[in-house]
Protein backbone atom coordinates (compact mmCIF):
# COMPACT_ATOMS: atom_id res chain seq x y z
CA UNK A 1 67.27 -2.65 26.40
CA UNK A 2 63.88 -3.24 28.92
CA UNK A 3 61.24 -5.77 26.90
CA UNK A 4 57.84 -3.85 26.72
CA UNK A 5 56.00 -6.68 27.80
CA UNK A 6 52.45 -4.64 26.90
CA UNK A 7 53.25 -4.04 23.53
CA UNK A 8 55.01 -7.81 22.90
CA UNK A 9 51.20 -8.82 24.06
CA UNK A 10 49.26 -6.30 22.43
CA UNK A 11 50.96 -7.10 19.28
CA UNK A 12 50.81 -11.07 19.52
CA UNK A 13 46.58 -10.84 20.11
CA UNK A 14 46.68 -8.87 16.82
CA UNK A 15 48.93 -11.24 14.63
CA UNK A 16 48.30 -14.32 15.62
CA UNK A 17 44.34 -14.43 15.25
CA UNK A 18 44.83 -12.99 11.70
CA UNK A 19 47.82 -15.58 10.66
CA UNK A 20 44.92 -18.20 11.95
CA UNK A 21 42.50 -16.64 9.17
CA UNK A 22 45.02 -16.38 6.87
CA UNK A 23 46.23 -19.88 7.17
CA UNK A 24 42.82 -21.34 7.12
CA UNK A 25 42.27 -20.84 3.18
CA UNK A 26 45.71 -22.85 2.47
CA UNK A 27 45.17 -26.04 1.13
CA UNK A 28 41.31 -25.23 -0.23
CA UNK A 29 40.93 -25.12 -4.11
CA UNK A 30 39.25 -22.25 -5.09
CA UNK A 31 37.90 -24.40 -7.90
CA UNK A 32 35.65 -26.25 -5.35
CA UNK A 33 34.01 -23.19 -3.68
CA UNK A 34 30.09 -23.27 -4.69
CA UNK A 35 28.37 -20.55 -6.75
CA UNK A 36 25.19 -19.78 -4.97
CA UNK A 37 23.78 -19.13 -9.00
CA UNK A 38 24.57 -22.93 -9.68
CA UNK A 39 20.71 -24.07 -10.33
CA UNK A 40 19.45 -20.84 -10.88
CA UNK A 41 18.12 -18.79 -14.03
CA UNK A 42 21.60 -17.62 -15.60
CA UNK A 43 21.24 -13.79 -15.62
CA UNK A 44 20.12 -12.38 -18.82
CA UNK A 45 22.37 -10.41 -20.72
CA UNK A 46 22.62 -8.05 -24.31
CA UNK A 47 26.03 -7.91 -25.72
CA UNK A 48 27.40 -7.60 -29.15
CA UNK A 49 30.50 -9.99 -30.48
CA UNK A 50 33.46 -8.35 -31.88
CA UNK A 51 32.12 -8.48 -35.35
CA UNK A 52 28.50 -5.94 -34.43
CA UNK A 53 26.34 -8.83 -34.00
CA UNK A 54 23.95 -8.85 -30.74
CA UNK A 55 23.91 -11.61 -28.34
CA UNK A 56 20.84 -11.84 -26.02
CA UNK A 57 21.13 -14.85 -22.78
CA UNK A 58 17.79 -15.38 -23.13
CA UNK A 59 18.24 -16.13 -27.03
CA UNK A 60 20.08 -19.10 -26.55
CA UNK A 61 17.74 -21.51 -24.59
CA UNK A 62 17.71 -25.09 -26.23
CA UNK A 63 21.10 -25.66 -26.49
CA UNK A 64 23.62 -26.16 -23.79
CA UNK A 65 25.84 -22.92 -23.71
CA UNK A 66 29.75 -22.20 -22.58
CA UNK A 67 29.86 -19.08 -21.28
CA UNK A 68 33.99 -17.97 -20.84
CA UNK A 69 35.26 -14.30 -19.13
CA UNK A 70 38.89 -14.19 -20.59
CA UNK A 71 41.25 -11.75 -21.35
CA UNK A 72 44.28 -11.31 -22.92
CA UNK A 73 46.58 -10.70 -20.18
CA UNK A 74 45.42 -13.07 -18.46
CA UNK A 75 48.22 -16.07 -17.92
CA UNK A 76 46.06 -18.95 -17.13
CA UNK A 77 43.25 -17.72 -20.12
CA UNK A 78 46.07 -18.66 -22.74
CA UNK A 79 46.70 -21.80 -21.17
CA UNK A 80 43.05 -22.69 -20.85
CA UNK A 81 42.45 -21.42 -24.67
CA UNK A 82 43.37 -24.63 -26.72
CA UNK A 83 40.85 -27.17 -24.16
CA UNK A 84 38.47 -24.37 -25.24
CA UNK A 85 39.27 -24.49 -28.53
CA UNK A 86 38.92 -28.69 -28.74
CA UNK A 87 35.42 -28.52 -26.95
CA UNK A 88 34.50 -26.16 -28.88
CA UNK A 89 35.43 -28.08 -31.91
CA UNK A 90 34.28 -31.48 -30.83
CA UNK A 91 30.84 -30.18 -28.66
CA UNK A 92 29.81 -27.44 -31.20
CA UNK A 93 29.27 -30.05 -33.79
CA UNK A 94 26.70 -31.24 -31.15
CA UNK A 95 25.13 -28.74 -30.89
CA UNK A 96 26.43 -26.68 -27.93
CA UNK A 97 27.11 -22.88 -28.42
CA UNK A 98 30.75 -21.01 -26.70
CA UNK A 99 31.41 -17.83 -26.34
CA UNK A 100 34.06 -16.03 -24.60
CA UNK A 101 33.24 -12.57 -22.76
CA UNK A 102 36.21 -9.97 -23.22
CA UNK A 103 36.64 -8.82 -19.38
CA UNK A 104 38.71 -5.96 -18.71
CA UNK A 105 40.29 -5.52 -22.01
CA UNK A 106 40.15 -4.39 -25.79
CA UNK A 107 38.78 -5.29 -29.00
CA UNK A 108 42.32 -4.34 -30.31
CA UNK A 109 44.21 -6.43 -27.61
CA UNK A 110 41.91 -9.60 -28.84
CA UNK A 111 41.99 -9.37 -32.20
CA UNK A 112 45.70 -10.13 -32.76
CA UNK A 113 45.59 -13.10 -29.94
CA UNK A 114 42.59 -14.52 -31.44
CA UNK A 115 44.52 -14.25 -34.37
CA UNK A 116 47.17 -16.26 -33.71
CA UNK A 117 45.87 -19.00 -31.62
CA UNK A 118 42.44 -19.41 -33.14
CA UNK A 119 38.84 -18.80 -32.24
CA UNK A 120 36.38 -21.09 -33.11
CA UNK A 121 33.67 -19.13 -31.31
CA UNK A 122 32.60 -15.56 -30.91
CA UNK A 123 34.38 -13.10 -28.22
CA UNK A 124 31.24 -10.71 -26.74
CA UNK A 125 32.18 -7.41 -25.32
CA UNK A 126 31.19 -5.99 -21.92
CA UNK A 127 32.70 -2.96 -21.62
CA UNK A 128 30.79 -1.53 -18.47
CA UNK A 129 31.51 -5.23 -16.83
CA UNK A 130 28.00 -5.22 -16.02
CA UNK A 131 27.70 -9.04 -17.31
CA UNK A 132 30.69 -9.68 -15.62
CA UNK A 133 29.14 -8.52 -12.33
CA UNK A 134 25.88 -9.64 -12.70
CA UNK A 135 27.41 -13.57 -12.88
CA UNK A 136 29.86 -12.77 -10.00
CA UNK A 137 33.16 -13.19 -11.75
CA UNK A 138 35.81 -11.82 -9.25
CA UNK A 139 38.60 -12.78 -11.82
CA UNK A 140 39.56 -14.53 -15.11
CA UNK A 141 39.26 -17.05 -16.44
CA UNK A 142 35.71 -18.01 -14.80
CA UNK A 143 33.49 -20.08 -17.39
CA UNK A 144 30.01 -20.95 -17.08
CA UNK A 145 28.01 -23.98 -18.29
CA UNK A 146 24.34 -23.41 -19.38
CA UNK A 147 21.93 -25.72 -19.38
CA UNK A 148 19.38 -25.96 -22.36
CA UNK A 149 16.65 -24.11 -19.92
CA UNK A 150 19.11 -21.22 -19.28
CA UNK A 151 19.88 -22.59 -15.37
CA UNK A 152 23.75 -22.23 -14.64
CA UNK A 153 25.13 -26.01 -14.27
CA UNK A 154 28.42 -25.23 -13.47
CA UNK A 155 30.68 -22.19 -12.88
CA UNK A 156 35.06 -22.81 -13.05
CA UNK A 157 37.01 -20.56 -11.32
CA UNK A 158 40.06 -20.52 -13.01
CA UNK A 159 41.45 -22.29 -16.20
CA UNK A 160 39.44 -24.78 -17.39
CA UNK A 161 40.00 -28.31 -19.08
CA UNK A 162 39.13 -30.23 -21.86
CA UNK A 163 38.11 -32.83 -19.59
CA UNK A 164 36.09 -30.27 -17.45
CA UNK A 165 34.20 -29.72 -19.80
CA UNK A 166 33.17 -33.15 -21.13
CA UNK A 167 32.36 -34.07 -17.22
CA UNK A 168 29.64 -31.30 -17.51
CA UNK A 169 28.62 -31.17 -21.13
CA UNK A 170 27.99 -34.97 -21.69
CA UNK A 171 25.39 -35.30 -19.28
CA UNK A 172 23.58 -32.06 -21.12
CA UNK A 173 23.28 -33.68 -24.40
């Protein structure tokens, strides 16, 4: 069997420049890629919790505000959901509002999780994902920190701690 030198090459000047690009992103957290809305106006928003009760962005200046896109099926949403839980619990009594933002899912899915592991905050629904694209979230979990003025502080990509949290919150208050 002859070696087809020409297509050996051809092939190599495809492969290797995109196993270069591919390799590049190992070894960068995703967590530390900037938000280009960090310091900006968070984007205003009307949505309704699970309950019927409407929840406008602009509302909720004065008060820091945890903004979290979750979903049920979502692996690393139910291991984030107890540090949610605890800030909630120990920030809330000072004065900072959470919410979670259903993304890709159902009222009926999140009922019977909330259910179970708790909810110490309201769950808004976006069913058009229009909130979801208007902050940029590519994925769950992705939470947002308000500032008092409405500006976006902070935006995690992926689950989020307890400890997170406090890092961003305790300068706020």
């Amino acid at each position: 069997m002859k070696l087809n030198w020409k297509v050996l090459l051809a092939g190599l000047l495809l492969v290797v420049p995109l196993i270069g690009v591919l390799a590049s992103g190992f070894g960068r957290d995703p967590r530390g890629v900037s938000n280009q809305l960090e310091g900006k106006l968070a984007p205003d928003f009307t949505l309704t919790t699970m309950e019927g009760s409407p929840v406008t962005r602009s509302n909720l200046t004065g008060a820091p505000v945890v903004l979290n896109f979750w979903s049920t099926w979502c692996q690393p949403c139910r291991v984030e959901h107890p540090h949610l839980q605890q800030a909630a619990q120990v920030y809330g009594a000072r004065g900072v509002r959470f919410f979670g933002v259903l993304y890709n899912d159902t009222p009926e899915a999140a009922r019977p999780f909330l259910a179970r592991n708790g909810s110490l905050f309201p769950t808004l629904l976006d069913p058009s994902q229009r909130v979801a694209i208007d902050f940029g979230v590519a994925g769950v979990p992705e939470t947002f920190i308000l500032h008092p003025d409405g500006r976006i502080v902070r935006k995690f990509i992926g689950p989020v701690s307890f400890a997170d949290l406090s890092a961003v919150l305790e300068p706020l208050l």
